[in-house]
PDB file of N, CA and C in Angstrom:
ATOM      1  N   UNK A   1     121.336 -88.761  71.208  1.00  0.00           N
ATOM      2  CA  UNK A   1     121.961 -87.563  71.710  1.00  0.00           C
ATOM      3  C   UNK A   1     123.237 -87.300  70.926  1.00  0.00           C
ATOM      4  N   UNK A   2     123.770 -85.932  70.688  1.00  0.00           N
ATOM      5  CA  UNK A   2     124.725 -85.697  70.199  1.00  0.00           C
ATOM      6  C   UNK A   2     125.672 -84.785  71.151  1.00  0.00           C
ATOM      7  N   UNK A   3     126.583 -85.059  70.743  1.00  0.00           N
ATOM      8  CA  UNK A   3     127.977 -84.383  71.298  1.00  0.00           C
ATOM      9  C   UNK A   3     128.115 -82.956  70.329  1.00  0.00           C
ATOM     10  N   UNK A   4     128.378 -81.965  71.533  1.00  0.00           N
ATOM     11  CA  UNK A   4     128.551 -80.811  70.447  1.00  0.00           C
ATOM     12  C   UNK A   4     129.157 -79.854  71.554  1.00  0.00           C
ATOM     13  N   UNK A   5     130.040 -79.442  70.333  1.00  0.00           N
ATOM     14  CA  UNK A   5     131.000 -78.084  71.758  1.00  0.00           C
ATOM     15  C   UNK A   5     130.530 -77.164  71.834  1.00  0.00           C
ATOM     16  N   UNK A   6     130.854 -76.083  72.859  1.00  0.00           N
ATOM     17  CA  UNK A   6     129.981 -75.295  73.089  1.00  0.00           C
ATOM     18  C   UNK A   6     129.970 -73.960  72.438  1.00  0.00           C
ATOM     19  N   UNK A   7     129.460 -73.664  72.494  1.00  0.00           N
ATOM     20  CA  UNK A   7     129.903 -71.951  71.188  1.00  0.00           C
ATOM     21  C   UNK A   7     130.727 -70.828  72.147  1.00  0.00           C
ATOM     22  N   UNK A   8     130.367 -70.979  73.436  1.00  0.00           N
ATOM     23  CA  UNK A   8     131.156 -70.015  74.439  1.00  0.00           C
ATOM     24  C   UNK A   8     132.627 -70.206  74.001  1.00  0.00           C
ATOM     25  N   UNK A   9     133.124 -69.214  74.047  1.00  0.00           N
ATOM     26  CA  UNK A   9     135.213 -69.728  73.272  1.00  0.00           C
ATOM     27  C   UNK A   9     135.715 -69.558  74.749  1.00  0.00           C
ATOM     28  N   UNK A  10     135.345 -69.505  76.043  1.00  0.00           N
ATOM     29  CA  UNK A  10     136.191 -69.427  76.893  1.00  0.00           C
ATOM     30  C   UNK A  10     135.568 -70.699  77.623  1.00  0.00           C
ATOM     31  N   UNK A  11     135.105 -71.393  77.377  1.00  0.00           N
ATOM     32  CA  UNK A  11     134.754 -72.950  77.370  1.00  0.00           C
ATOM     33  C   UNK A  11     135.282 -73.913  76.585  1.00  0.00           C
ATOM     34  N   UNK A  12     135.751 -75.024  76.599  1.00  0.00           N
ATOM     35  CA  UNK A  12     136.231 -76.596  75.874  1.00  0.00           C
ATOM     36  C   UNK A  12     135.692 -77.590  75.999  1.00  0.00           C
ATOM     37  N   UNK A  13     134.649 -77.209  77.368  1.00  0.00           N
ATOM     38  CA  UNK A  13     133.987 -78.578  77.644  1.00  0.00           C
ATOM     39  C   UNK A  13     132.952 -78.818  76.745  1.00  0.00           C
ATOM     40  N   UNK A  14     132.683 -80.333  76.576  1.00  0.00           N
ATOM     41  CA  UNK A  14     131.642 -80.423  75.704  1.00  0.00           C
ATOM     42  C   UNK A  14     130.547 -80.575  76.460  1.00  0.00           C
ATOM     43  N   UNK A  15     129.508 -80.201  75.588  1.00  0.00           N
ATOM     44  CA  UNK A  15     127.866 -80.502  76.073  1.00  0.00           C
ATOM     45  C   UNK A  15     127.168 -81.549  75.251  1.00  0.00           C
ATOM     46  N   UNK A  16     126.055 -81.888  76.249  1.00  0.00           N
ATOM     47  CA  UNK A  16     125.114 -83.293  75.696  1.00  0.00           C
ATOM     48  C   UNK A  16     123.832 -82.669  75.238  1.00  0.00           C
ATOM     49  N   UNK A  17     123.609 -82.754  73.951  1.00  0.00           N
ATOM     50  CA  UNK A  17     122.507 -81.773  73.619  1.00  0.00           C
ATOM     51  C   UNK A  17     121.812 -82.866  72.643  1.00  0.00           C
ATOM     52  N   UNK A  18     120.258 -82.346  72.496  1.00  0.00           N
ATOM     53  CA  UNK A  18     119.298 -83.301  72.123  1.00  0.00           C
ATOM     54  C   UNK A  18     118.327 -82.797  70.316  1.00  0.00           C
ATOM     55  N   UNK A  19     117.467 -82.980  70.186  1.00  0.00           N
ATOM     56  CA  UNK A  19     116.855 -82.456  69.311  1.00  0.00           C
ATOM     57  C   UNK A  19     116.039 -82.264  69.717  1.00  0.00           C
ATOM     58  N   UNK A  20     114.471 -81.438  69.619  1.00  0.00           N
ATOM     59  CA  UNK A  20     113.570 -81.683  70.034  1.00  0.00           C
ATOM     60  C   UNK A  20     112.466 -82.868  69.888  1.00  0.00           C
ATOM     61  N   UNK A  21     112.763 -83.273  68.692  1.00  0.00           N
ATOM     62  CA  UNK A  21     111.867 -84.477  68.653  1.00  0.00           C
ATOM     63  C   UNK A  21     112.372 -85.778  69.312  1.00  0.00           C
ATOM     64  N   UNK A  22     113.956 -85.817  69.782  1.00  0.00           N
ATOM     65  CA  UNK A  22     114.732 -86.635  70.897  1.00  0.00           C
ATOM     66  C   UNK A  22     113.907 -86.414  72.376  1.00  0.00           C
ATOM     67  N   UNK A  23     113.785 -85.260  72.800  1.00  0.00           N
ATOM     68  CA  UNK A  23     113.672 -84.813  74.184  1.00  0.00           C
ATOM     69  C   UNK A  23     111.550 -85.163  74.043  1.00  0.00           C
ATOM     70  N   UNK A  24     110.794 -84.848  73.065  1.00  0.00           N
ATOM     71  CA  UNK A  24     109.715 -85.184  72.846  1.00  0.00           C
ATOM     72  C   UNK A  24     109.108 -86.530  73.223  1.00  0.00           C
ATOM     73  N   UNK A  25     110.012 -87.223  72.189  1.00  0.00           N
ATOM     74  CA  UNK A  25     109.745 -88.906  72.839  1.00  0.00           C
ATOM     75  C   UNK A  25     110.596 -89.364  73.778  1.00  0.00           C
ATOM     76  N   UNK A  26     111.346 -88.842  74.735  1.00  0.00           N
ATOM     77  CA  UNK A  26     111.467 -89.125  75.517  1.00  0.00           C
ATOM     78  C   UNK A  26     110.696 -89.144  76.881  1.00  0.00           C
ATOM     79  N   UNK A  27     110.117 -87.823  76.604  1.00  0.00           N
ATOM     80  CA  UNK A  27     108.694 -87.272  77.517  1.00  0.00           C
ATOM     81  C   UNK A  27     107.367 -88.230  77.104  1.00  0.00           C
ATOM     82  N   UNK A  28     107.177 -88.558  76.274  1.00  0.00           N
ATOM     83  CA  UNK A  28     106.309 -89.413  76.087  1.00  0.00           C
ATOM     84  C   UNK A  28     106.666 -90.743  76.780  1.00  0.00           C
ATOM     85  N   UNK A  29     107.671 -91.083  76.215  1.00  0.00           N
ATOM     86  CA  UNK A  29     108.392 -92.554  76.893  1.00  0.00           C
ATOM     87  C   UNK A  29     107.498 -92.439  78.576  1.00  0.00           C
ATOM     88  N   UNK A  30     108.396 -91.140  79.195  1.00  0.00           N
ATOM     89  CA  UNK A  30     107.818 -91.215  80.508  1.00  0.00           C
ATOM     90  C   UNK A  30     106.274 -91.625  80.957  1.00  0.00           C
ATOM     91  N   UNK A  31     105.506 -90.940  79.656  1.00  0.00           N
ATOM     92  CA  UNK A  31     104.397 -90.637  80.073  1.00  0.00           C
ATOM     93  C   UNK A  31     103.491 -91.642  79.955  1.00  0.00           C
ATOM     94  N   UNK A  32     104.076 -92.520  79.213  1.00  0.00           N
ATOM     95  CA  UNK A  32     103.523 -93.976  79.080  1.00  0.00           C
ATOM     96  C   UNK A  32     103.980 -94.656  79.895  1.00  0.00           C
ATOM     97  N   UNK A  33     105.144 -94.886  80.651  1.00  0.00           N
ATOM     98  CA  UNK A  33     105.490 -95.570  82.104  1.00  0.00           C
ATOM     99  C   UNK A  33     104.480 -94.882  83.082  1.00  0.00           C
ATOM    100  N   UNK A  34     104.316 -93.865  83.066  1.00  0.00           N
ATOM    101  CA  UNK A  34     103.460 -93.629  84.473  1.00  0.00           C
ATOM    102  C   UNK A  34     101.665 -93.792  84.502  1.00  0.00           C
ATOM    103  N   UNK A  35     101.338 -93.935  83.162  1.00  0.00           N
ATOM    104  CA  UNK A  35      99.951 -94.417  82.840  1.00  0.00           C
ATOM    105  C   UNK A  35      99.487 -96.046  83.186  1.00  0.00           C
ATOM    106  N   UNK A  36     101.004 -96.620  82.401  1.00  0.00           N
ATOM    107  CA  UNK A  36     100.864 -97.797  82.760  1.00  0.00           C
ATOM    108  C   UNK A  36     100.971 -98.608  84.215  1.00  0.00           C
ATOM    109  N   UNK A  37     102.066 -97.512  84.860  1.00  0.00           N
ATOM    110  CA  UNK A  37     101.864 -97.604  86.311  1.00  0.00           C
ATOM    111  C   UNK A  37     100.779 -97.279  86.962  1.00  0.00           C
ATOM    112  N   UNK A  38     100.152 -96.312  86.976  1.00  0.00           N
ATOM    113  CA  UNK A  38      98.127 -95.878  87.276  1.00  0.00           C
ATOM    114  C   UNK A  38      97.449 -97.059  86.600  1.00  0.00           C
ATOM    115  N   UNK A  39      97.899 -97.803  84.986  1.00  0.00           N
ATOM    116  CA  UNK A  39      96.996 -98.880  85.404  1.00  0.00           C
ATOM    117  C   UNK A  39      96.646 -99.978  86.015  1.00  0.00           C
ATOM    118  N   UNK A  40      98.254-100.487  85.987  1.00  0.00           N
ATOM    119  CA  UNK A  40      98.559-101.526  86.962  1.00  0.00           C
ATOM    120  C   UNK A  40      97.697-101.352  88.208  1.00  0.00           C
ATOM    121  N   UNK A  41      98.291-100.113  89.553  1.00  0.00           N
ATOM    122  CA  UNK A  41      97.570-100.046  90.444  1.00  0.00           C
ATOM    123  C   UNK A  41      96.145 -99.742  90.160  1.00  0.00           C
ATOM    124  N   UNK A  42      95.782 -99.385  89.662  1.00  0.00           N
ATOM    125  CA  UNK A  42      94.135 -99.621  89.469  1.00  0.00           C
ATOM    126  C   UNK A  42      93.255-101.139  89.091  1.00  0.00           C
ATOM    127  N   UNK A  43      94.397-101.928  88.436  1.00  0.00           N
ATOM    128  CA  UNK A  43      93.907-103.259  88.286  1.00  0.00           C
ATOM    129  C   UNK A  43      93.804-103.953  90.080  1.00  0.00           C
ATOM    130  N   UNK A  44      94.974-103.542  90.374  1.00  0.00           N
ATOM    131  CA  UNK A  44      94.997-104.330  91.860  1.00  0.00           C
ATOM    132  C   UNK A  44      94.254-104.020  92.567  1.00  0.00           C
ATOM    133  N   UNK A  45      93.664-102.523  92.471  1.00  0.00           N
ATOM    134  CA  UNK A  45      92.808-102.291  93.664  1.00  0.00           C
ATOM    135  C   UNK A  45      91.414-103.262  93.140  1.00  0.00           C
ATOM    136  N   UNK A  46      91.161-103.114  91.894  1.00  0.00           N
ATOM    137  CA  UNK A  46      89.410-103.386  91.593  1.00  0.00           C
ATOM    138  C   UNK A  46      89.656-104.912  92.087  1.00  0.00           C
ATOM    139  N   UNK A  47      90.919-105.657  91.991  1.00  0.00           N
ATOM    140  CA  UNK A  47      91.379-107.373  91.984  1.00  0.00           C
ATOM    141  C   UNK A  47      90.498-107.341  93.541  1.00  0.00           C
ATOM    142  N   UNK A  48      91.005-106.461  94.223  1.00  0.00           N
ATOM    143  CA  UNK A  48      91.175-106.475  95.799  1.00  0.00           C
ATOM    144  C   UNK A  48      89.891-106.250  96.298  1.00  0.00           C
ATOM    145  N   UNK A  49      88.690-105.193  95.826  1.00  0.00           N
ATOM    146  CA  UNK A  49      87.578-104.876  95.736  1.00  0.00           C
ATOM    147  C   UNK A  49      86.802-106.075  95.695  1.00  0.00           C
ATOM    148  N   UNK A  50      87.104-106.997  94.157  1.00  0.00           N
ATOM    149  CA  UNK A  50      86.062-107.903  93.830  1.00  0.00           C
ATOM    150  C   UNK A  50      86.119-108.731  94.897  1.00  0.00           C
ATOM    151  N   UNK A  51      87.870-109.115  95.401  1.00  0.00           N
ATOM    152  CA  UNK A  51      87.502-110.234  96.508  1.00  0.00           C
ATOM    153  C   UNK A  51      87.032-109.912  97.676  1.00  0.00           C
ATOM    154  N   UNK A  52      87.243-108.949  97.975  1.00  0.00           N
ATOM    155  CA  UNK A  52      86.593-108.020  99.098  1.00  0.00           C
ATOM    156  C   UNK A  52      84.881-108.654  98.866  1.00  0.00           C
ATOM    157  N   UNK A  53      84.181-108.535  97.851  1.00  0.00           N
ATOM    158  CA  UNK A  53      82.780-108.112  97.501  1.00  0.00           C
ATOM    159  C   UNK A  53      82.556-110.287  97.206  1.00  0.00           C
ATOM    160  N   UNK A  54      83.841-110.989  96.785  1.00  0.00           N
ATOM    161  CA  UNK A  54      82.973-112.235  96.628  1.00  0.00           C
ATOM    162  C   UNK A  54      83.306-112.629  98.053  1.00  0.00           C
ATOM    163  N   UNK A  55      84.273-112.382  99.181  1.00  0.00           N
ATOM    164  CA  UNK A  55      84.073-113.180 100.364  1.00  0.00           C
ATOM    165  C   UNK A  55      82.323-112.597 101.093  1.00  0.00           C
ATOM    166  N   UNK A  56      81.884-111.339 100.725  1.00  0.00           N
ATOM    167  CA  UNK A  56      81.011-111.211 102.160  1.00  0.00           C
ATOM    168  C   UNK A  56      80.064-111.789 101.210  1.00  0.00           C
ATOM    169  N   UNK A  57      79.372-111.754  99.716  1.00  0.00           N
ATOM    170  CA  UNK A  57      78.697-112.532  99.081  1.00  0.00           C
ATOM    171  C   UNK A  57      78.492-114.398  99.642  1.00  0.00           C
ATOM    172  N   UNK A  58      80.140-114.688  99.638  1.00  0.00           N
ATOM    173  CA  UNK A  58      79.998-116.154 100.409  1.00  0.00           C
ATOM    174  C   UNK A  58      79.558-116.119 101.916  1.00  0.00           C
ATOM    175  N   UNK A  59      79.733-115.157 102.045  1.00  0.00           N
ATOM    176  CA  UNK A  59      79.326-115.219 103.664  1.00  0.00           C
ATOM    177  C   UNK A  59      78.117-115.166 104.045  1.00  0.00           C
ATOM    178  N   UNK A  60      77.653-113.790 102.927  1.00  0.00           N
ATOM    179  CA  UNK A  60      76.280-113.943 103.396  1.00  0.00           C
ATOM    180  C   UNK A  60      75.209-114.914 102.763  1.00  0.00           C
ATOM    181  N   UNK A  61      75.754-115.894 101.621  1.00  0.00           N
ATOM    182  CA  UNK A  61      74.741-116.963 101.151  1.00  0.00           C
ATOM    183  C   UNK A  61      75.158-117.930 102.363  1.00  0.00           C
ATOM    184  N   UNK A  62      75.639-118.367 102.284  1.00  0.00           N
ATOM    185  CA  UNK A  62      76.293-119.568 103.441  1.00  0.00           C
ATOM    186  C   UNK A  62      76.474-119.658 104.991  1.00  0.00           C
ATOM    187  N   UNK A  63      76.182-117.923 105.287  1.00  0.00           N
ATOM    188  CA  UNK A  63      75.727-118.172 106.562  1.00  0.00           C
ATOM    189  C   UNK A  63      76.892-117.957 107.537  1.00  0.00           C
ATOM    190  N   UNK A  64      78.396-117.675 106.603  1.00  0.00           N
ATOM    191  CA  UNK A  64      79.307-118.676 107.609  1.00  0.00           C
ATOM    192  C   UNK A  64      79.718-117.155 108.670  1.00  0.00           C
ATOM    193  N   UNK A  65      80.139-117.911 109.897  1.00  0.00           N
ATOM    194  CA  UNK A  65      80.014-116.886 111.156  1.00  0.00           C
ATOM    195  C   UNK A  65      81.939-116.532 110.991  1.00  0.00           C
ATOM    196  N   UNK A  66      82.123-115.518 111.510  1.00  0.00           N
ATOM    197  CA  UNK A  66      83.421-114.829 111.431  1.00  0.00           C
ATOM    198  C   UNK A  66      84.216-115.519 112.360  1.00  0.00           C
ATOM    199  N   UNK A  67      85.208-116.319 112.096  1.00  0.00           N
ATOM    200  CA  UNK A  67      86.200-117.074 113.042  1.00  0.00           C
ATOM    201  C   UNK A  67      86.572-116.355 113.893  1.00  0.00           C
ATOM    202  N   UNK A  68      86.955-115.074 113.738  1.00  0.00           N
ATOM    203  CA  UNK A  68      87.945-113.970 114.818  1.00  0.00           C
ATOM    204  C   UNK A  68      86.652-113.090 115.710  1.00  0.00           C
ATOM    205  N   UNK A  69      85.636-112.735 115.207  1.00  0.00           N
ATOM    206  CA  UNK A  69      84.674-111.667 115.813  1.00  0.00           C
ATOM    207  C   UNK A  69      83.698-112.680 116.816  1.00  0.00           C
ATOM    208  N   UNK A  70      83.659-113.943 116.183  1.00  0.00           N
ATOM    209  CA  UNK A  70      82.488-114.205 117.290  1.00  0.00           C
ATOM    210  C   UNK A  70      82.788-114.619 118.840  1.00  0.00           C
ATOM    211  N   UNK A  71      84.260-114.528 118.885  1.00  0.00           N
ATOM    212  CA  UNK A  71      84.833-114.943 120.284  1.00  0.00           C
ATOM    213  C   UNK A  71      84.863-113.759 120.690  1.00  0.00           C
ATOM    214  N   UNK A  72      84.986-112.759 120.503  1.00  0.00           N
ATOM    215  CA  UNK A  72      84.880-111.318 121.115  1.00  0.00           C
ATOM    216  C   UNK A  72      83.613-111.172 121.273  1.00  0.00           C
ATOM    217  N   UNK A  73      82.920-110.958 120.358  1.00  0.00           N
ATOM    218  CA  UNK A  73      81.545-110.771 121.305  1.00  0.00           C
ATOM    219  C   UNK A  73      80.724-111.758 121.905  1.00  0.00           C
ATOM    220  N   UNK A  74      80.966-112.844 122.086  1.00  0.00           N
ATOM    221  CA  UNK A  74      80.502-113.588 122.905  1.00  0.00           C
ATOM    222  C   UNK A  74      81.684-113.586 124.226  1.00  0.00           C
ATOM    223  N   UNK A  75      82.650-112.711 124.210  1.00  0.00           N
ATOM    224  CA  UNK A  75      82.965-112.204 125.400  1.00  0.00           C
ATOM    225  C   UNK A  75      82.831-111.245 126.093  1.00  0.00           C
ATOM    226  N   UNK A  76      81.890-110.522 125.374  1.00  0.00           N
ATOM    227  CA  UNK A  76      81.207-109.035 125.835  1.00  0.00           C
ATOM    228  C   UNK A  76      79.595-109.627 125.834  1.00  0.00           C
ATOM    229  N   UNK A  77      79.391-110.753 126.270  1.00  0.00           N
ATOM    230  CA  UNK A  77      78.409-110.873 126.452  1.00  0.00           C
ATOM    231  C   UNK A  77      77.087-111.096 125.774  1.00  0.00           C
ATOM    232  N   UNK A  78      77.526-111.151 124.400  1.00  0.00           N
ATOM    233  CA  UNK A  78      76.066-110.966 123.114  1.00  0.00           C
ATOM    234  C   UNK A  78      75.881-112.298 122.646  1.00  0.00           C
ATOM    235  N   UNK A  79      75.885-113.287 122.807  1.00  0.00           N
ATOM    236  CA  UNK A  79      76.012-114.974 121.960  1.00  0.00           C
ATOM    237  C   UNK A  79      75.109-114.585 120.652  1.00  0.00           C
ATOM    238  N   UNK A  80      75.730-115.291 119.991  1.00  0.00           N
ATOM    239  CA  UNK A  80      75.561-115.200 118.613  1.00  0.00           C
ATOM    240  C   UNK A  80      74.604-116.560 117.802  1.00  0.00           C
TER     241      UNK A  80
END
């Protein structure tokens, strides 16, 4: 960024002014933080998916019965 005064003559203050190919990659800069942020969360969800997809896989080779659900419905009456 450069420092540059302003051309108005009833002004002194200075202004912060850019180039365009400054303000360009800067927009890019952004635009690659927020891709990489969409990929991140997209890694976590599929992370979360697969384990999602290998617990009921173990469950359903192995048989194994749900610690929390089968006391409920064997309190509504259904034995399992």
């Amino acid at each position: 960024m450069m420092t540059a005064r302003s051309g108005d003559s009833t002004s002194e203050a200075e202004t912060l002014t850019e180039t365009e190919r400054a303000f360009q990659l800067g927009f890019v800069s952004i635009s690659e933080a927020i891709l990489m942020a969409i990929r991140l969360v997209s890694f976590l969800i599929i992370g979360i998916i697969m384990a999602v997809v290998a617990e009921a896989l173990v469950a359903a080779i192995f048989r194994i019965r749900r610690v929390i659900t089968v006391p409920i419905v064997e309190a509504l009456g259904r034995a399992g």
